[in-house]
N, C-alpha and C. Protein backbone atom coordinates (compact mmCIF):
# COMPACT_ATOMS: atom_id res chain seq x y z
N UNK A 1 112.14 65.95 23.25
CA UNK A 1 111.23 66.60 24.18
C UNK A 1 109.79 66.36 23.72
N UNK A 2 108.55 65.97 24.65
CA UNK A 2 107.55 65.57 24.13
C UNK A 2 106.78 66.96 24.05
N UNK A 3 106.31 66.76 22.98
CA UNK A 3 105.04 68.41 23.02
C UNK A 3 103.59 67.88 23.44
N UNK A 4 103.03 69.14 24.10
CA UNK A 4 102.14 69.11 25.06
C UNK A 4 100.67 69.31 23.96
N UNK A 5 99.49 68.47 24.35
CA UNK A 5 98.47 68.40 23.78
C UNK A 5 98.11 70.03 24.18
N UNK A 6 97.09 70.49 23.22
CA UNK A 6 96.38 72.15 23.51
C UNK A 6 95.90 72.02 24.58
N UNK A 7 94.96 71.29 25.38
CA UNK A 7 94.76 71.28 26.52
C UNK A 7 95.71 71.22 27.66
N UNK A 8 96.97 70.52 27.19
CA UNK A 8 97.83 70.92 28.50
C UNK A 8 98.79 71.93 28.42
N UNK A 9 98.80 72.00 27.26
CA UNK A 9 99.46 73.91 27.14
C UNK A 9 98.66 75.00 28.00
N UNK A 10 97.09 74.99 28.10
CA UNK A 10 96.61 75.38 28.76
C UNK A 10 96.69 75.78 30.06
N UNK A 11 96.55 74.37 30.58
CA UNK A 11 96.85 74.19 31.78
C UNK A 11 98.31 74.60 32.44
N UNK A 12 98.70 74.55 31.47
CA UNK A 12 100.51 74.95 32.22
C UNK A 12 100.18 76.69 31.88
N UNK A 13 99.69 76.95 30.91
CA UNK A 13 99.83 78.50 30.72
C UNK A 13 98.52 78.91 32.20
N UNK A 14 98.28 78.53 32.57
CA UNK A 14 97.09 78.75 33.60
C UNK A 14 97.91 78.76 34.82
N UNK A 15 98.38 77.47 35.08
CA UNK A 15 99.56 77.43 35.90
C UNK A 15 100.91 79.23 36.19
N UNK A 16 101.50 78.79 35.18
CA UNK A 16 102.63 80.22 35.12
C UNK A 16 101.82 81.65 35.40
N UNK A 17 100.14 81.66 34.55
CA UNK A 17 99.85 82.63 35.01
C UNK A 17 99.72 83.23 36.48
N UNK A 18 98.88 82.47 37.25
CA UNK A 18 98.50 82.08 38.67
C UNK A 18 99.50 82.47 39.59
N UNK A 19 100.70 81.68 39.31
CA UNK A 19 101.90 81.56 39.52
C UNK A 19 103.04 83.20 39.93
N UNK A 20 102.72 83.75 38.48
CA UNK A 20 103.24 85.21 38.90
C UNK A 20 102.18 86.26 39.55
N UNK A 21 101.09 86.06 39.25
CA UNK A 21 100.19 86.81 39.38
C UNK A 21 99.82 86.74 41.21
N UNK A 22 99.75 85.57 41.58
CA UNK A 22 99.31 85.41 43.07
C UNK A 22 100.30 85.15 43.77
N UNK A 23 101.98 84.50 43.27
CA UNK A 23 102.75 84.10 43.98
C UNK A 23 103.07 82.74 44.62
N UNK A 24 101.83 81.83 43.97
CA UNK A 24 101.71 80.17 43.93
C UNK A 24 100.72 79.65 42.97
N UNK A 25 101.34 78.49 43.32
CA UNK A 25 100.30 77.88 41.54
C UNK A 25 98.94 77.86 42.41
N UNK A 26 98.22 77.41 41.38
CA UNK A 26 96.76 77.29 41.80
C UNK A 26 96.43 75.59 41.78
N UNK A 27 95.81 75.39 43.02
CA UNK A 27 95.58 74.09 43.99
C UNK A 27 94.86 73.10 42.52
N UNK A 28 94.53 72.12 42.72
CA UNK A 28 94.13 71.03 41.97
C UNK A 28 92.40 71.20 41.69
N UNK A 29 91.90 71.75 42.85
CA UNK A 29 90.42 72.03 42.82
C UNK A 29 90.18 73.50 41.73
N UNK A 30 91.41 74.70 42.20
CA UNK A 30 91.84 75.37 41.73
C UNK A 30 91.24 75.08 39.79
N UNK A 31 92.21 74.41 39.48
CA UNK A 31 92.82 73.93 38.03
C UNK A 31 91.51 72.98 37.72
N UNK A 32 90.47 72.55 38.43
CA UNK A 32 89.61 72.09 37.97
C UNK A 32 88.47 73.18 37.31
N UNK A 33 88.37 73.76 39.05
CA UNK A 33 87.11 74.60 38.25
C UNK A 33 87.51 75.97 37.24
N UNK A 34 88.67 76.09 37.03
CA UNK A 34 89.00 77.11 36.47
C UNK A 34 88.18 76.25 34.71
N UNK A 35 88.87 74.83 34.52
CA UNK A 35 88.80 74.48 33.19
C UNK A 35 87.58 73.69 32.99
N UNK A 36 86.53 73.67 33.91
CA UNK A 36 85.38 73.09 33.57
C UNK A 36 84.79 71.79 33.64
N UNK A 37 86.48 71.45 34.29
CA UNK A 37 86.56 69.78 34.61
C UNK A 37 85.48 69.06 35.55
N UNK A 38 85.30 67.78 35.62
CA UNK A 38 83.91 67.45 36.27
C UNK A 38 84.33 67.32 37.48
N UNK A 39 85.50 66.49 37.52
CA UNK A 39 86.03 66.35 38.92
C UNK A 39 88.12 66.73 39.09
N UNK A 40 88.23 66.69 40.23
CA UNK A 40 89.61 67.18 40.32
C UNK A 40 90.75 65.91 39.91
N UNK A 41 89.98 64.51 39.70
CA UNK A 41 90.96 63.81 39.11
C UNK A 41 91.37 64.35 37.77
N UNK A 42 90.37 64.89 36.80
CA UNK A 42 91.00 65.11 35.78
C UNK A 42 91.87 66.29 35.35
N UNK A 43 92.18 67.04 36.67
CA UNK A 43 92.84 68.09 36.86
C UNK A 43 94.39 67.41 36.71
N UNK A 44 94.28 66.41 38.16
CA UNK A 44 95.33 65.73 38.15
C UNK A 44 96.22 64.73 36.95
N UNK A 45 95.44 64.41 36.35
CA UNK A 45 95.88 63.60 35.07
C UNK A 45 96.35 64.22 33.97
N UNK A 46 95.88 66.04 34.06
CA UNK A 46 96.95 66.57 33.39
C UNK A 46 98.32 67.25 34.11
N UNK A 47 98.16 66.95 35.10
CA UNK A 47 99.27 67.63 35.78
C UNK A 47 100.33 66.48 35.79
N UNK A 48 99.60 65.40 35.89
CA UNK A 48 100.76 63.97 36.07
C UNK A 48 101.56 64.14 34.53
N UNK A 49 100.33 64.42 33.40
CA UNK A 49 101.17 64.55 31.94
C UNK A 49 102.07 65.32 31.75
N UNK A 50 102.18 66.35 32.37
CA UNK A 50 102.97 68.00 31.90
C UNK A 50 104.09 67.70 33.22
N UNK A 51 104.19 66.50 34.36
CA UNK A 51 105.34 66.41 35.32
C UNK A 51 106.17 65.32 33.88
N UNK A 52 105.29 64.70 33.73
CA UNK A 52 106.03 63.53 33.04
C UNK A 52 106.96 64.12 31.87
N UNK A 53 106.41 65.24 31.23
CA UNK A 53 107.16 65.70 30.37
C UNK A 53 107.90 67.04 30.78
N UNK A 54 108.14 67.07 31.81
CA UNK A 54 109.26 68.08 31.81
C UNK A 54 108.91 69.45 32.24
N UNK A 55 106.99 69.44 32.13
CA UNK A 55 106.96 71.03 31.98
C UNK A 55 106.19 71.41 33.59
N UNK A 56 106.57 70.32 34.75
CA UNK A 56 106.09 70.43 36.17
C UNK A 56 106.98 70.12 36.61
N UNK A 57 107.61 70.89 37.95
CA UNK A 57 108.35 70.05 39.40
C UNK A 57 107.71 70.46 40.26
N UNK A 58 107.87 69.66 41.37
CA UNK A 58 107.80 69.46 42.42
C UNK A 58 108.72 70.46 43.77
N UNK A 59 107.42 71.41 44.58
CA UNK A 59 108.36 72.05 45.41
C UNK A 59 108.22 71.06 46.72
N UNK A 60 109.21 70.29 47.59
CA UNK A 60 109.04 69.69 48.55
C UNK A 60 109.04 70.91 49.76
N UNK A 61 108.14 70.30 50.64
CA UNK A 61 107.73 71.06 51.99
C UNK A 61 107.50 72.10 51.62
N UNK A 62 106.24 72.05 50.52
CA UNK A 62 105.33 73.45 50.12
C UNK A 62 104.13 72.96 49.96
N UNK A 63 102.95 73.66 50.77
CA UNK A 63 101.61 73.36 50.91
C UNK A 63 101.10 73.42 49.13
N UNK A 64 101.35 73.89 48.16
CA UNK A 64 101.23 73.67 46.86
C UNK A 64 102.41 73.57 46.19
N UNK A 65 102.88 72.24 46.09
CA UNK A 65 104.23 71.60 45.77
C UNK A 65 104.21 72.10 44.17
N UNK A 66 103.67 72.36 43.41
CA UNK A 66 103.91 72.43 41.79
C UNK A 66 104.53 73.69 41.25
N UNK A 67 105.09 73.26 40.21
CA UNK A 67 105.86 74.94 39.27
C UNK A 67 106.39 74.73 38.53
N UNK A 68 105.52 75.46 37.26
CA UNK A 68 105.43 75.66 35.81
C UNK A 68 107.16 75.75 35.50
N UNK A 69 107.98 75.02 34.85
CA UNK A 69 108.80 75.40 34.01
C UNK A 69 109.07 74.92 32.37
N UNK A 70 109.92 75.44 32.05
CA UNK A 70 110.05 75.63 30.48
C UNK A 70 111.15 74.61 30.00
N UNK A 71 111.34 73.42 29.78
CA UNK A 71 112.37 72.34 28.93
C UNK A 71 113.11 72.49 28.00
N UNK A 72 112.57 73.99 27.22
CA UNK A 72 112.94 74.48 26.16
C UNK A 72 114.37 75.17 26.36
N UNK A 73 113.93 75.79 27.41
CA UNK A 73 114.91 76.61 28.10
C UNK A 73 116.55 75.97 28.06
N UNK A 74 116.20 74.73 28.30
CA UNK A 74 117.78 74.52 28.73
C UNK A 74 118.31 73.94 27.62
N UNK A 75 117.72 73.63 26.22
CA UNK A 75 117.96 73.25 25.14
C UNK A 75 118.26 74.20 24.37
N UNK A 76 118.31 76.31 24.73
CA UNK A 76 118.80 76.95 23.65
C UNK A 76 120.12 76.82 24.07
N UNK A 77 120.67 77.77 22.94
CA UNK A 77 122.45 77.60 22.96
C UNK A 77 122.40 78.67 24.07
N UNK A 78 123.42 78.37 24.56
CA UNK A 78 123.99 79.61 25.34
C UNK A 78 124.98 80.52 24.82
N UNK A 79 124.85 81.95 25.31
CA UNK A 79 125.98 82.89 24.70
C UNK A 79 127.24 82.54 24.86
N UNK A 80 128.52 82.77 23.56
CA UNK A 80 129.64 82.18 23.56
C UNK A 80 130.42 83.76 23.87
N UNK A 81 130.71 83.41 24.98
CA UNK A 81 131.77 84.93 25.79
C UNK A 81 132.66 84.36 26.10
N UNK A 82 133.67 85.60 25.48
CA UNK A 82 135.23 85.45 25.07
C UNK A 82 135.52 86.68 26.11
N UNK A 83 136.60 86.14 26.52
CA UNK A 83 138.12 87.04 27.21
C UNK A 83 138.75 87.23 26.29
N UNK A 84 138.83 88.94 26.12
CA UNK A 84 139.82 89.41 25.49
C UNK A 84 140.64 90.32 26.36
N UNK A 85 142.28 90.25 25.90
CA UNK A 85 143.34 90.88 26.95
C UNK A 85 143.14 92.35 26.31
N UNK A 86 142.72 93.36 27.95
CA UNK A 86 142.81 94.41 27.30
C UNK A 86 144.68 95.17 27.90
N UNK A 87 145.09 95.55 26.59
CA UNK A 87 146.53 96.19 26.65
C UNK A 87 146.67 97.78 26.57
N UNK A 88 146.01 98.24 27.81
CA UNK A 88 146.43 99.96 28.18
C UNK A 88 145.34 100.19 27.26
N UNK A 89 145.85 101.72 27.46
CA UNK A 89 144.78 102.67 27.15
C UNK A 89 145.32 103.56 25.72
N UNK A 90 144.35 103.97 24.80
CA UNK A 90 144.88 104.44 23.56
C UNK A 90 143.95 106.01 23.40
N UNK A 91 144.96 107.05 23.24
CA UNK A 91 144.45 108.02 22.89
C UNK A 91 143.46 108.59 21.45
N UNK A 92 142.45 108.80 21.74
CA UNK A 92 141.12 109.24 20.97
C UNK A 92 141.18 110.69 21.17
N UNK A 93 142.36 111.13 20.86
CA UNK A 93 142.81 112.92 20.90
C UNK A 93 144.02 113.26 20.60
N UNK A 94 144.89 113.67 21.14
CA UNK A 94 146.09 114.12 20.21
C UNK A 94 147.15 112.61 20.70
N UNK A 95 147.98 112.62 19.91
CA UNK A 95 148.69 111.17 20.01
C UNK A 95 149.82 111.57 20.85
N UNK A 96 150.32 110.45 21.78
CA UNK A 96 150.87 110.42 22.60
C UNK A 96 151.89 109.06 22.74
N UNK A 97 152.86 109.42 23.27
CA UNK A 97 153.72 107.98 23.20
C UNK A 97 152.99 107.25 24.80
N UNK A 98 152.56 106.24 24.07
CA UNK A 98 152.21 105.05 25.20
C UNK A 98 152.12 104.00 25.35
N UNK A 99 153.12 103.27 26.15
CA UNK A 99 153.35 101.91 26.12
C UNK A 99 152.08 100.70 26.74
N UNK A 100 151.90 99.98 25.59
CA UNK A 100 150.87 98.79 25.94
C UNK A 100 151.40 98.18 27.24
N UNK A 101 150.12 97.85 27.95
CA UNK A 101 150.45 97.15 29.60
C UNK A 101 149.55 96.18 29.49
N UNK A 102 149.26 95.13 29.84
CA UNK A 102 148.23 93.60 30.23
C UNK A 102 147.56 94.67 31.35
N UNK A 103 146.39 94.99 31.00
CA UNK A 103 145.35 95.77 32.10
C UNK A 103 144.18 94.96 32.55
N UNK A 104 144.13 93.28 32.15
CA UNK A 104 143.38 92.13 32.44
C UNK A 104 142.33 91.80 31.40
N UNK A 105 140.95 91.78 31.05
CA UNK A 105 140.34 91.58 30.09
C UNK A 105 139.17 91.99 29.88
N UNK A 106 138.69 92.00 28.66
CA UNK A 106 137.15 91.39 28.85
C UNK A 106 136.25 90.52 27.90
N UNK A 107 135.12 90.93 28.95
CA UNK A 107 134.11 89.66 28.26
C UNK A 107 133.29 90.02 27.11
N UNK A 108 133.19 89.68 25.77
CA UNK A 108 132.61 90.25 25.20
C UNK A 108 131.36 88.70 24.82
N UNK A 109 130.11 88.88 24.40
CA UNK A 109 129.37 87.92 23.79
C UNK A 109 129.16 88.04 22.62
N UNK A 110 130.05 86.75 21.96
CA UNK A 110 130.57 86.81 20.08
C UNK A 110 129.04 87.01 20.00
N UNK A 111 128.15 86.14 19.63
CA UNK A 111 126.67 87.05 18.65
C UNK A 111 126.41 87.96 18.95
N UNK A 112 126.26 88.43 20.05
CA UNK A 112 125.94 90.18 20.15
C UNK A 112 126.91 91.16 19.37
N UNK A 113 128.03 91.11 19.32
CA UNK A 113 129.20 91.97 18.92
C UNK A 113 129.13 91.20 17.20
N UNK A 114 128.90 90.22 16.88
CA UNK A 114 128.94 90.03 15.78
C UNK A 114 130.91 89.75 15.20
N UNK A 115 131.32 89.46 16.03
CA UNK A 115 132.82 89.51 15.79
C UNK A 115 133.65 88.24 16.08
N UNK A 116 134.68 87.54 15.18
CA UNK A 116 135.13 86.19 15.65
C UNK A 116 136.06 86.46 16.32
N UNK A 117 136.65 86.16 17.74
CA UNK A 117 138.12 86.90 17.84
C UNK A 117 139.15 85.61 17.63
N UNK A 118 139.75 86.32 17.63
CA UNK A 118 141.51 85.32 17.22
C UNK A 118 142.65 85.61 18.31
N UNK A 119 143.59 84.87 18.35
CA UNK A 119 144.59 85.33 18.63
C UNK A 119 145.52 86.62 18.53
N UNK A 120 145.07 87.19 17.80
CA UNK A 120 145.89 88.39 16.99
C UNK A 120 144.57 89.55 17.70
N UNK A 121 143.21 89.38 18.41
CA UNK A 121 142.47 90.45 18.65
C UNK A 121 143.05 90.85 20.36
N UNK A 122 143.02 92.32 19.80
CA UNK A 122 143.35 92.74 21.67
C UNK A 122 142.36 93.97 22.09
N UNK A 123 142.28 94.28 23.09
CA UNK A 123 141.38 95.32 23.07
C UNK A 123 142.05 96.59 23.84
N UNK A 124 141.73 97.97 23.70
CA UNK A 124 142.83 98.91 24.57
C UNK A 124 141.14 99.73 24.88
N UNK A 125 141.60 101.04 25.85
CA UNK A 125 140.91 101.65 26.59
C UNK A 125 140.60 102.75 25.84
N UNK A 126 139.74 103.48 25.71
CA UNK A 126 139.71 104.73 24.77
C UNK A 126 139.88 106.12 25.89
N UNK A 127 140.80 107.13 25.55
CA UNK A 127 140.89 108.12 26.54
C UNK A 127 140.83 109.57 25.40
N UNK A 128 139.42 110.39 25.16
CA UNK A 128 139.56 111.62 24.79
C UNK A 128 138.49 111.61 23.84
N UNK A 129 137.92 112.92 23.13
CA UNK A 129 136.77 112.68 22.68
C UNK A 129 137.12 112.92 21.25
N UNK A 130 138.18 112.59 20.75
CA UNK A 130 138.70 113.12 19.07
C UNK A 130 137.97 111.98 18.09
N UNK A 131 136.69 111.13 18.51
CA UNK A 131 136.53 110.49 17.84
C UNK A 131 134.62 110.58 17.78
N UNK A 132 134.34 111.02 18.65
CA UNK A 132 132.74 111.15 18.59
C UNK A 132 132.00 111.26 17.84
N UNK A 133 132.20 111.43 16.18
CA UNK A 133 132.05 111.60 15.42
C UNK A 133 131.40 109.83 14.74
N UNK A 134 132.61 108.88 15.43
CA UNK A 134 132.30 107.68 15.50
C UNK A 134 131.50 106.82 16.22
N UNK A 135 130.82 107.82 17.55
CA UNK A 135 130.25 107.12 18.68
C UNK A 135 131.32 106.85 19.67
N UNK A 136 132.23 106.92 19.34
CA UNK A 136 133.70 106.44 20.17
C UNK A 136 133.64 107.44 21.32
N UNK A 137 133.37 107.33 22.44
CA UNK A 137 133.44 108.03 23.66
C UNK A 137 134.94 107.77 24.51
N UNK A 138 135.35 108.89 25.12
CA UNK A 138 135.80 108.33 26.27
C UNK A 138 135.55 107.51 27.91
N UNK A 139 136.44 106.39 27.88
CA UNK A 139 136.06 105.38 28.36
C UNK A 139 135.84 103.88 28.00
N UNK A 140 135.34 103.84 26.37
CA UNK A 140 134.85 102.67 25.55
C UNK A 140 136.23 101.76 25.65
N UNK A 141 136.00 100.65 25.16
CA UNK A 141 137.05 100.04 25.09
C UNK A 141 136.39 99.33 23.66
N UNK A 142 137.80 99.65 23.05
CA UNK A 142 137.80 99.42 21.10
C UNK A 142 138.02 97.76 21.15
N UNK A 143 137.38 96.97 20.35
CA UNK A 143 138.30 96.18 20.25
C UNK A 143 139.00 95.90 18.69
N UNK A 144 140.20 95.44 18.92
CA UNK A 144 140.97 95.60 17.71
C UNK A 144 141.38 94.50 17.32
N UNK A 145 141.77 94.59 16.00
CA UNK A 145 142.21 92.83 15.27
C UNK A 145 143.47 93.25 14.55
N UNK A 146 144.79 92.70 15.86
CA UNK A 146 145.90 93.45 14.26
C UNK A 146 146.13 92.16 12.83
N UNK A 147 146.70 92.60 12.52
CA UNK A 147 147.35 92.18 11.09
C UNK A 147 146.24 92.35 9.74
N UNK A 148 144.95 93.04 10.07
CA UNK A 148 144.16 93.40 9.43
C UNK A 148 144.49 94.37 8.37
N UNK A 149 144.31 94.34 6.87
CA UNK A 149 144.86 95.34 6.50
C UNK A 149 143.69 96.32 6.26
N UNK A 150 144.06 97.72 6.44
CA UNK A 150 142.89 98.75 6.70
C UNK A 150 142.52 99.01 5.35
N UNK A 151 140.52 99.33 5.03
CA UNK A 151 140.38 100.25 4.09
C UNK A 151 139.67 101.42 4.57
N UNK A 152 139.40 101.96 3.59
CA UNK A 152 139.35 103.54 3.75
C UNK A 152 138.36 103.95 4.28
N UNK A 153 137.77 104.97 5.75
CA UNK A 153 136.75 104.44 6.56
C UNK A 153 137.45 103.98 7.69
N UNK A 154 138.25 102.99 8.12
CA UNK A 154 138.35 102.17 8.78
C UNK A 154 138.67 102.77 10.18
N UNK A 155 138.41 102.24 11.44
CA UNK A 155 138.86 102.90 12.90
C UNK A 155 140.25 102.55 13.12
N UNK A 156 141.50 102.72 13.40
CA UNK A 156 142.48 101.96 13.67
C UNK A 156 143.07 102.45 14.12
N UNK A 157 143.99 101.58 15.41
CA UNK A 157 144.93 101.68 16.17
C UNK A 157 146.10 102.24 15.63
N UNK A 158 146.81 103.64 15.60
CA UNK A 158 147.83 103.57 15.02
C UNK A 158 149.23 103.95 15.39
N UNK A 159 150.40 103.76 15.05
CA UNK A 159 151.52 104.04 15.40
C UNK A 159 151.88 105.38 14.43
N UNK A 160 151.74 106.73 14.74
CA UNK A 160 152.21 107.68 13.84
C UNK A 160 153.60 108.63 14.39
N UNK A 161 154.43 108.46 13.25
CA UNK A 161 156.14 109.05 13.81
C UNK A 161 156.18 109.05 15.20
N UNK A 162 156.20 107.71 15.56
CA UNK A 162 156.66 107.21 16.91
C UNK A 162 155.54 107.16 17.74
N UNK A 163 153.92 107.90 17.90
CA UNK A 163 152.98 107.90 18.87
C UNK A 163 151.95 107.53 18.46
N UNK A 164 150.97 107.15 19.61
CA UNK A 164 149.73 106.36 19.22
C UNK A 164 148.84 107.02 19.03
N UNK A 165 148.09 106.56 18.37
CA UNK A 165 146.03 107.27 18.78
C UNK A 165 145.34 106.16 17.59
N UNK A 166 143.96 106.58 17.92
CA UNK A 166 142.65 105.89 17.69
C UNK A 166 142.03 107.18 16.81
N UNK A 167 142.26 106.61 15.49
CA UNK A 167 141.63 107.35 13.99
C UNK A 167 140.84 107.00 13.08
N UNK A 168 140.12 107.93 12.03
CA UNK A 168 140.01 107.08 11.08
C UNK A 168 141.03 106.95 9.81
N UNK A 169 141.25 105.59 9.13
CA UNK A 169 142.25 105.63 8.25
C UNK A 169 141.18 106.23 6.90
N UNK A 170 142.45 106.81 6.61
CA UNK A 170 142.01 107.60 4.82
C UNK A 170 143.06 107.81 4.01
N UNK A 171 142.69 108.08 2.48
CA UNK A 171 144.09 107.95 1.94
C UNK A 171 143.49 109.74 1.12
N UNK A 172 144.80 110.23 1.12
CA UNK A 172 144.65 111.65 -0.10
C UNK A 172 145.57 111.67 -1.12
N UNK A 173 145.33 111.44 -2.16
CA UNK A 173 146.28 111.81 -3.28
C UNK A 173 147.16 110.65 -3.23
N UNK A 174 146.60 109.00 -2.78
CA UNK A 174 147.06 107.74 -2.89
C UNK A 174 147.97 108.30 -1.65
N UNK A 175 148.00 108.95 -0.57
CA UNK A 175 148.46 109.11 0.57
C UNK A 175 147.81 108.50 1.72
N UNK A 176 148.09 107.97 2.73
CA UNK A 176 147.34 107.43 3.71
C UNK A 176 147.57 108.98 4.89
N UNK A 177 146.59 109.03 5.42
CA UNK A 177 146.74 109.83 6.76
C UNK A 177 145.70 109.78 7.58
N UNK A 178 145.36 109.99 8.80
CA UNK A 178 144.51 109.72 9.61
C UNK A 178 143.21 110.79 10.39
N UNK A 179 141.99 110.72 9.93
CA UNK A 179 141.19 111.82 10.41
C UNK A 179 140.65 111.60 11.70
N UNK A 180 140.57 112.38 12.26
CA UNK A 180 139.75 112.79 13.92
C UNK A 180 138.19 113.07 13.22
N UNK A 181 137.29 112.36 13.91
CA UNK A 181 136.07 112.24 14.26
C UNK A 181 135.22 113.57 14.85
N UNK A 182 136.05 114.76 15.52
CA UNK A 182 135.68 115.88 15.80
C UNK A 182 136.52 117.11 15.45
N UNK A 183 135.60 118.09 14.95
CA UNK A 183 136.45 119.39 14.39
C UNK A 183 137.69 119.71 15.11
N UNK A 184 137.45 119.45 16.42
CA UNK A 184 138.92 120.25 17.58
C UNK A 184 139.80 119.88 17.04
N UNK A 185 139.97 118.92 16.25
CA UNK A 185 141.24 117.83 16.22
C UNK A 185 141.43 117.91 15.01
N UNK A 186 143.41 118.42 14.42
CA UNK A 186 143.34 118.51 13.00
C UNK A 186 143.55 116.85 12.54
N UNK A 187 143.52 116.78 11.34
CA UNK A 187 144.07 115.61 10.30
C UNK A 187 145.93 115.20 10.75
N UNK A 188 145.95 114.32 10.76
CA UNK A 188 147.15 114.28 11.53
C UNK A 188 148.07 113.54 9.88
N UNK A 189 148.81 113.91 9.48
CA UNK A 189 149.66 113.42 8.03
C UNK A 189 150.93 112.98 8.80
N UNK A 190 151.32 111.64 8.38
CA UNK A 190 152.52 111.22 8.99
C UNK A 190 154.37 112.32 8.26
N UNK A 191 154.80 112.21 9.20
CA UNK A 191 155.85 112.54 8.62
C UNK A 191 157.01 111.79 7.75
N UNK A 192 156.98 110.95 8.40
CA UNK A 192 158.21 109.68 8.72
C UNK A 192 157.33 108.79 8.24
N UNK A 193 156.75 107.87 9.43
CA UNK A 193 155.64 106.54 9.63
C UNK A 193 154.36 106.78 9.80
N UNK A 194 153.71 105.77 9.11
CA UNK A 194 152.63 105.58 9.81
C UNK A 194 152.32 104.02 9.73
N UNK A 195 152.22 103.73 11.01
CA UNK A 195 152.18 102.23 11.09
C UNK A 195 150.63 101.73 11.78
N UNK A 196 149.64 100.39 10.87
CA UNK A 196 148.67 100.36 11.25
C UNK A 196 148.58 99.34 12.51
N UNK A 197 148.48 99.39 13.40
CA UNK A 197 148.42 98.57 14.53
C UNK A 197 147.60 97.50 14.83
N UNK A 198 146.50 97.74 14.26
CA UNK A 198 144.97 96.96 14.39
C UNK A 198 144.10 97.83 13.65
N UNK A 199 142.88 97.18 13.32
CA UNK A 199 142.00 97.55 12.60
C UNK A 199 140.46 97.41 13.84
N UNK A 200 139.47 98.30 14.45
CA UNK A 200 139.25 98.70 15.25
C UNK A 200 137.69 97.44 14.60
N UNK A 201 137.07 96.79 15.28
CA UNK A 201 136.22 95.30 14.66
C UNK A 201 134.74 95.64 15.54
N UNK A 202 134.94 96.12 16.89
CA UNK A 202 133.72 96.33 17.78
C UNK A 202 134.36 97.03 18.78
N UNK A 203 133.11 97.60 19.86
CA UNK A 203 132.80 98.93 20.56
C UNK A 203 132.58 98.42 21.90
N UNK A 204 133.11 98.21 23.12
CA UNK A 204 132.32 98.11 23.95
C UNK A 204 132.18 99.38 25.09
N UNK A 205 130.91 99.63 25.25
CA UNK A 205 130.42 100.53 26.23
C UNK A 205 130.31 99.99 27.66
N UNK A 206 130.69 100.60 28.79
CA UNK A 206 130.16 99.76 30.23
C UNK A 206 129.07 100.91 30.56
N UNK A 207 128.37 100.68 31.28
CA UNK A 207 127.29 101.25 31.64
C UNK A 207 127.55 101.97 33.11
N UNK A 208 127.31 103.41 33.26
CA UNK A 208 127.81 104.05 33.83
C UNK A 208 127.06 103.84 35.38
């Protein structure tokens, strides 16, 4: 991409200004006397420079055919958004037996979320407020990474003596058991099992 002499940075920043400000670029006579130029050819000779490089087009069947754009633009990366399958909804309150369903997906954008997903990431629905403590609202949708093994702290999907919910994992007395995020909700200690399902990686909120 060729870079633009200071004078025609100018001129293009004169341009874009004009541009939003009035709702069309500003004419050639315009762009002369704005920059002090002697005559309007040399208006034109920077405008021919800044088409040549990328940073002018052409509007056809417009009484001021010109408009400022950016080359740069189409040279950043674009955001890398992933489909993830979301599977039912997981209780964030007292645990409940509930069977995972394919409820379709979503889109998350890996640099924003900061998260790689894999094959093994799924995402479920959050239903109840036993976690607010975490930011975890009802409604959010968790996303989760199984085969992760949990440490202590951790959000996770879990399977406890047969039912699900969305906790934090902790261990007492080299015991694992699972805390709720809000007072209403006691400490839940497995009896039998406690099986970790996924390890809880990012948050997504939809906007109400």
């Amino acid at each position: 991409m060729a870079e633009l002499t200071r004078k025609q940075e100018n001129v293009w920043d004169f341009i874009q200004e004009r541009s939003q400000a009035q709702g069309a670029p500003p004419t050639i006579r315009e762009i002369a006397k704005h920059f002090g130029f002697k005559s309007p050819n040399a208006a034109l000779l920077h405008l021919k420079a800044l088409r040549r490089k990328g940073y002018l087009k052409s509007l056809p069947g417009r009484a001021r055919t010109i408009q400022a754009v950016d080359p740069r633009e189409s040279q950043r990366p674009r955001p890398r958004v992933i489909s993830i399958p979301i599977y039912g909804a997981i209780p964030a309150g007292f645990p409940t037996e509930t069977a995972q369903e394919d409820e379709g997906c979503v889109l998350i954008d890996v640099e924003t979320l900061g998260v790689k997903p894999n094959s093994r990431t799924f995402a479920l629905k959050v239903r109840g407020d036993s976690m607010i403590g975490k930011h975890i609202i009802n409604g959010d949708v968790a996303i989760i990474e199984h085969g992760v093994h949990p440490r202590p702290g951790d959000v996770v999907a879990a399977l406890i003596d047969g039912q699900v919910t969305l906790k934090t994992f902790l261990y007492h007395r080299n015991k694992p058991y699972l805390r709720a995020e809000n007072p209403r909700y006691p400490n839940l200690i497995p009896q039998e099992e406690l099986q970790i399902q996924g390890v809880m990686v990012a948050l997504v909120r939809k906007r109400k």
